[in-house]
C-alpha atoms as a PDB file:
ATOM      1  CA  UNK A   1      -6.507 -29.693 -13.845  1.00  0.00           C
ATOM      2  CA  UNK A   2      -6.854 -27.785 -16.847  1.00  0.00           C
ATOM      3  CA  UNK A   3      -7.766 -24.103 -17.256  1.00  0.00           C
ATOM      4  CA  UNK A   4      -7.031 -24.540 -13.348  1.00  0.00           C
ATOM      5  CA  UNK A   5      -5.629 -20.741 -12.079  1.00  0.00           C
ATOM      6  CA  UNK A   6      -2.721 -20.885 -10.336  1.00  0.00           C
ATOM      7  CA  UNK A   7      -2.041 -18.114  -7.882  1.00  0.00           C
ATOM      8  CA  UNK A   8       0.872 -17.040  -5.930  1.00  0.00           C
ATOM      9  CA  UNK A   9       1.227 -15.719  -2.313  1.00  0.00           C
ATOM     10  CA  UNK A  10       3.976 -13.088  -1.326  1.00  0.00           C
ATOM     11  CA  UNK A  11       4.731 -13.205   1.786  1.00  0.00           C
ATOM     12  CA  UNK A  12       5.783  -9.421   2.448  1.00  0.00           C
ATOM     13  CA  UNK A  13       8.915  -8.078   4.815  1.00  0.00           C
ATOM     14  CA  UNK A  14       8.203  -5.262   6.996  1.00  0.00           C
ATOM     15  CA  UNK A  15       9.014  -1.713   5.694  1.00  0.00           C
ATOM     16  CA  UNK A  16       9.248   1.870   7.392  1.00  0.00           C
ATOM     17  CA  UNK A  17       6.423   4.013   5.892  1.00  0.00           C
ATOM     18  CA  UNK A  18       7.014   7.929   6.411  1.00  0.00           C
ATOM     19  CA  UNK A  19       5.079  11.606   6.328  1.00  0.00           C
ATOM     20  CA  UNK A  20       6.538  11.905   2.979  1.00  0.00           C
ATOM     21  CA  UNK A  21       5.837  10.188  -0.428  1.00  0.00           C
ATOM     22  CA  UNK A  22       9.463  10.804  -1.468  1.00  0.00           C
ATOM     23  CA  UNK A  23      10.405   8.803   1.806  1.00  0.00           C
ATOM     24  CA  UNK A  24       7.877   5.980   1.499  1.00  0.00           C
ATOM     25  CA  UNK A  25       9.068   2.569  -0.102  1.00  0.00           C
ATOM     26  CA  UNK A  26       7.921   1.751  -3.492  1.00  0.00           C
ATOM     27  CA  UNK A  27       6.110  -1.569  -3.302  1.00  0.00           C
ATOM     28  CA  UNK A  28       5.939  -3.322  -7.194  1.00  0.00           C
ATOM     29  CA  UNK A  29       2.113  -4.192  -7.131  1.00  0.00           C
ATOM     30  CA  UNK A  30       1.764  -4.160 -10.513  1.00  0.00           C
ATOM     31  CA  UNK A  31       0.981  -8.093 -10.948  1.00  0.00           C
ATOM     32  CA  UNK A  32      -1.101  -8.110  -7.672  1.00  0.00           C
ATOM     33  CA  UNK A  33      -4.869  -9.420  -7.442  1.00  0.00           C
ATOM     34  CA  UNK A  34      -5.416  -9.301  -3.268  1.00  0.00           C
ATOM     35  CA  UNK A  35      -3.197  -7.984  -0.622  1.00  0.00           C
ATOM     36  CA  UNK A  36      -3.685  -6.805   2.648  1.00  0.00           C
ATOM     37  CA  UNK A  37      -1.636  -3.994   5.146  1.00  0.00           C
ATOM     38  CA  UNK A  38      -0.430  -4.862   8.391  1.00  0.00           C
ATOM     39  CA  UNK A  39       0.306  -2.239  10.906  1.00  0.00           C
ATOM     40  CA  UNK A  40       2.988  -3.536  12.995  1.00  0.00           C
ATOM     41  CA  UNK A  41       3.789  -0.286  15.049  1.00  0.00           C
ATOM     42  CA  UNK A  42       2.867   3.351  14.261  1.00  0.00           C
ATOM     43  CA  UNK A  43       4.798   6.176  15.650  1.00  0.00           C
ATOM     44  CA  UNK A  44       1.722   9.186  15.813  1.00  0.00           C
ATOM     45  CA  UNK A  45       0.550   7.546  12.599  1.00  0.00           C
ATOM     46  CA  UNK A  46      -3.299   7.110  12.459  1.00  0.00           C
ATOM     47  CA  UNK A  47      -3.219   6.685   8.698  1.00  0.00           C
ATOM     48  CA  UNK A  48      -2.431   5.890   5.331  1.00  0.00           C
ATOM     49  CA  UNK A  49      -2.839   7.948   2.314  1.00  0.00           C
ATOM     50  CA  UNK A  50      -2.034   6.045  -0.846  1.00  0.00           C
ATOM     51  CA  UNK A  51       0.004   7.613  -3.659  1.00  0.00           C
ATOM     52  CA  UNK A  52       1.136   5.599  -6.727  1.00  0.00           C
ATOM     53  CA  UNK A  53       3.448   5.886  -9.180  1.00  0.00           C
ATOM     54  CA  UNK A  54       3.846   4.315 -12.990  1.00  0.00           C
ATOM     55  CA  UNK A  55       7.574   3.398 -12.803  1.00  0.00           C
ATOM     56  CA  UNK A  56       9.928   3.212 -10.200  1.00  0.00           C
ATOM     57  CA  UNK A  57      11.644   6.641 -10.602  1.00  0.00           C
ATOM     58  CA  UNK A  58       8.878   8.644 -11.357  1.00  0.00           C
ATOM     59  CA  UNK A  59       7.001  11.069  -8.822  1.00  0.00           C
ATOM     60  CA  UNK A  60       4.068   9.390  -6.929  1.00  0.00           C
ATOM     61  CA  UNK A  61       1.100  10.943  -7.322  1.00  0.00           C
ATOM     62  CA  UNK A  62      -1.672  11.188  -4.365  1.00  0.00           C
ATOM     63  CA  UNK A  63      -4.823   8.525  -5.004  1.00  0.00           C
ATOM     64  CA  UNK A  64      -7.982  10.767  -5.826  1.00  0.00           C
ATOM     65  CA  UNK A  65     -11.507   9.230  -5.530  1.00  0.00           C
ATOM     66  CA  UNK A  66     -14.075  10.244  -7.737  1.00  0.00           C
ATOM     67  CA  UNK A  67     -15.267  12.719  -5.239  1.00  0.00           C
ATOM     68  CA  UNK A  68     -11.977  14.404  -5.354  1.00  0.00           C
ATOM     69  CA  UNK A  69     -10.512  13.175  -2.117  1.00  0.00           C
ATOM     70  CA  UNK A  70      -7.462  11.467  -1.142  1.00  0.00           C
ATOM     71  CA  UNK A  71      -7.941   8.045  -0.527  1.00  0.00           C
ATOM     72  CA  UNK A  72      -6.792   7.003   2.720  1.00  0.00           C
ATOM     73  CA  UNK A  73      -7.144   4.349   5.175  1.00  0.00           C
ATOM     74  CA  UNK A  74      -7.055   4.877   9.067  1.00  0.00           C
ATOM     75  CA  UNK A  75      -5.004   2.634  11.112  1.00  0.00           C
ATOM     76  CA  UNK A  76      -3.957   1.699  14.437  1.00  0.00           C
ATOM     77  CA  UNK A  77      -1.083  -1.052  15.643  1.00  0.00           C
ATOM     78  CA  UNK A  78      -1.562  -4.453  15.420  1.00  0.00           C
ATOM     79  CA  UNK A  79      -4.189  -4.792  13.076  1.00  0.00           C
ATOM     80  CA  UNK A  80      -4.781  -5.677   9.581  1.00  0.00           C
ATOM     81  CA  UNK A  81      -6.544  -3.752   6.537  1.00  0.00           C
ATOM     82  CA  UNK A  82      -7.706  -4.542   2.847  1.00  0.00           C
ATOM     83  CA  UNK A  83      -6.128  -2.193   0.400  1.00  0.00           C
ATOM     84  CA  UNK A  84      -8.499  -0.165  -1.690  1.00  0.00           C
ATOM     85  CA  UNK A  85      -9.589  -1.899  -4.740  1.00  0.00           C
ATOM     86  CA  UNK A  86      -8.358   1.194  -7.323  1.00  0.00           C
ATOM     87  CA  UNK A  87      -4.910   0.077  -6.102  1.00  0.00           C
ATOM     88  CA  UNK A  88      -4.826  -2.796  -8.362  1.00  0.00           C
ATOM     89  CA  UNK A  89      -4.634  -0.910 -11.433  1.00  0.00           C
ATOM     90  CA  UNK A  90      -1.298   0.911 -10.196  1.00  0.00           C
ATOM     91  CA  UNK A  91       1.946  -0.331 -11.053  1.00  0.00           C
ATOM     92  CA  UNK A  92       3.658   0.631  -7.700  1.00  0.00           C
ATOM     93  CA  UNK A  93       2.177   1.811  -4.595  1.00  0.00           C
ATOM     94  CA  UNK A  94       3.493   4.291  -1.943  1.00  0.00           C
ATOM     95  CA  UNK A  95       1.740   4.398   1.723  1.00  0.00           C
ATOM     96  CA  UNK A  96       2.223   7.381   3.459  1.00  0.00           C
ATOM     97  CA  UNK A  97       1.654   8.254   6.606  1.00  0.00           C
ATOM     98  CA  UNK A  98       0.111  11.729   7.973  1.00  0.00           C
ATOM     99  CA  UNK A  99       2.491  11.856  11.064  1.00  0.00           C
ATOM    100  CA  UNK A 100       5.222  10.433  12.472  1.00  0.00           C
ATOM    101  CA  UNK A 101       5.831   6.857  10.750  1.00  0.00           C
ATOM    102  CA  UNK A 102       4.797   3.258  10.717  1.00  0.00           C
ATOM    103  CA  UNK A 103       6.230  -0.230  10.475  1.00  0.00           C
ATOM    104  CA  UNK A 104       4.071  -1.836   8.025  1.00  0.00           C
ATOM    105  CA  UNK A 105       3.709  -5.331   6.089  1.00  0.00           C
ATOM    106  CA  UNK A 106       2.051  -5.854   2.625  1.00  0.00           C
ATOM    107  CA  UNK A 107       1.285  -9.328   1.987  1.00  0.00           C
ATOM    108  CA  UNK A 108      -0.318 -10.089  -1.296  1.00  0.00           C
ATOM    109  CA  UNK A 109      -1.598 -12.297  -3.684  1.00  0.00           C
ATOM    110  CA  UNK A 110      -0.937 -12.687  -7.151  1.00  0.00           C
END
């Protein structure tokens, strides 16, 4: 059909997040338009901060709200959880954990 929108689902592969944003995978996110987090075990993790970063070397940086606060998003094993919308503006994203680590999977829409 014309002006139809075709979209694109990544199906994601499970990943090791960490304590530490220099740890943390890099996941490319720049093209993405829906995704959701899967927790698929957490090692003392009960959740996520987000940091981003612009390219794929650089430092990530810690998420701030417009109240000033980290954004973060508390998890537990076995479930699922939307990503905060201000995550679609970053180019890649870094989940970090506040203890211990977690076995996570993004899967995402583009």
């Amino acid at each position: 059909m014309p002006n139809e929108i075709s979209r694109q689902f990544i199906d994601g592969v499970n990943f090791t997040a960490t304590n530490s944003a220099s740890t943390s995978p890099r996941q490319a996110f720049a093209t993405m338009a829906g995704a959701i987090v899967f927790v698929v075990s957490a090692s003392s993790a009960t959740s996520i901060a987000w940091y981003v970063c612009y390219g794929g070397d650089d430092t990530p940086v810690p998420l701030i709200n417009s109240a000033g606060n980290a954004v973060t998003t508390a998890i537990s094993a076995g479930n699922a959880y939307e990503l905060p919308s201000a995550l679609y503006a970053a180019r890649y994203v870094v989940p970090v954990v506040n203890a211990g680590s977690a076995v996570l999977r993004m899967c995402c829409k583009a």
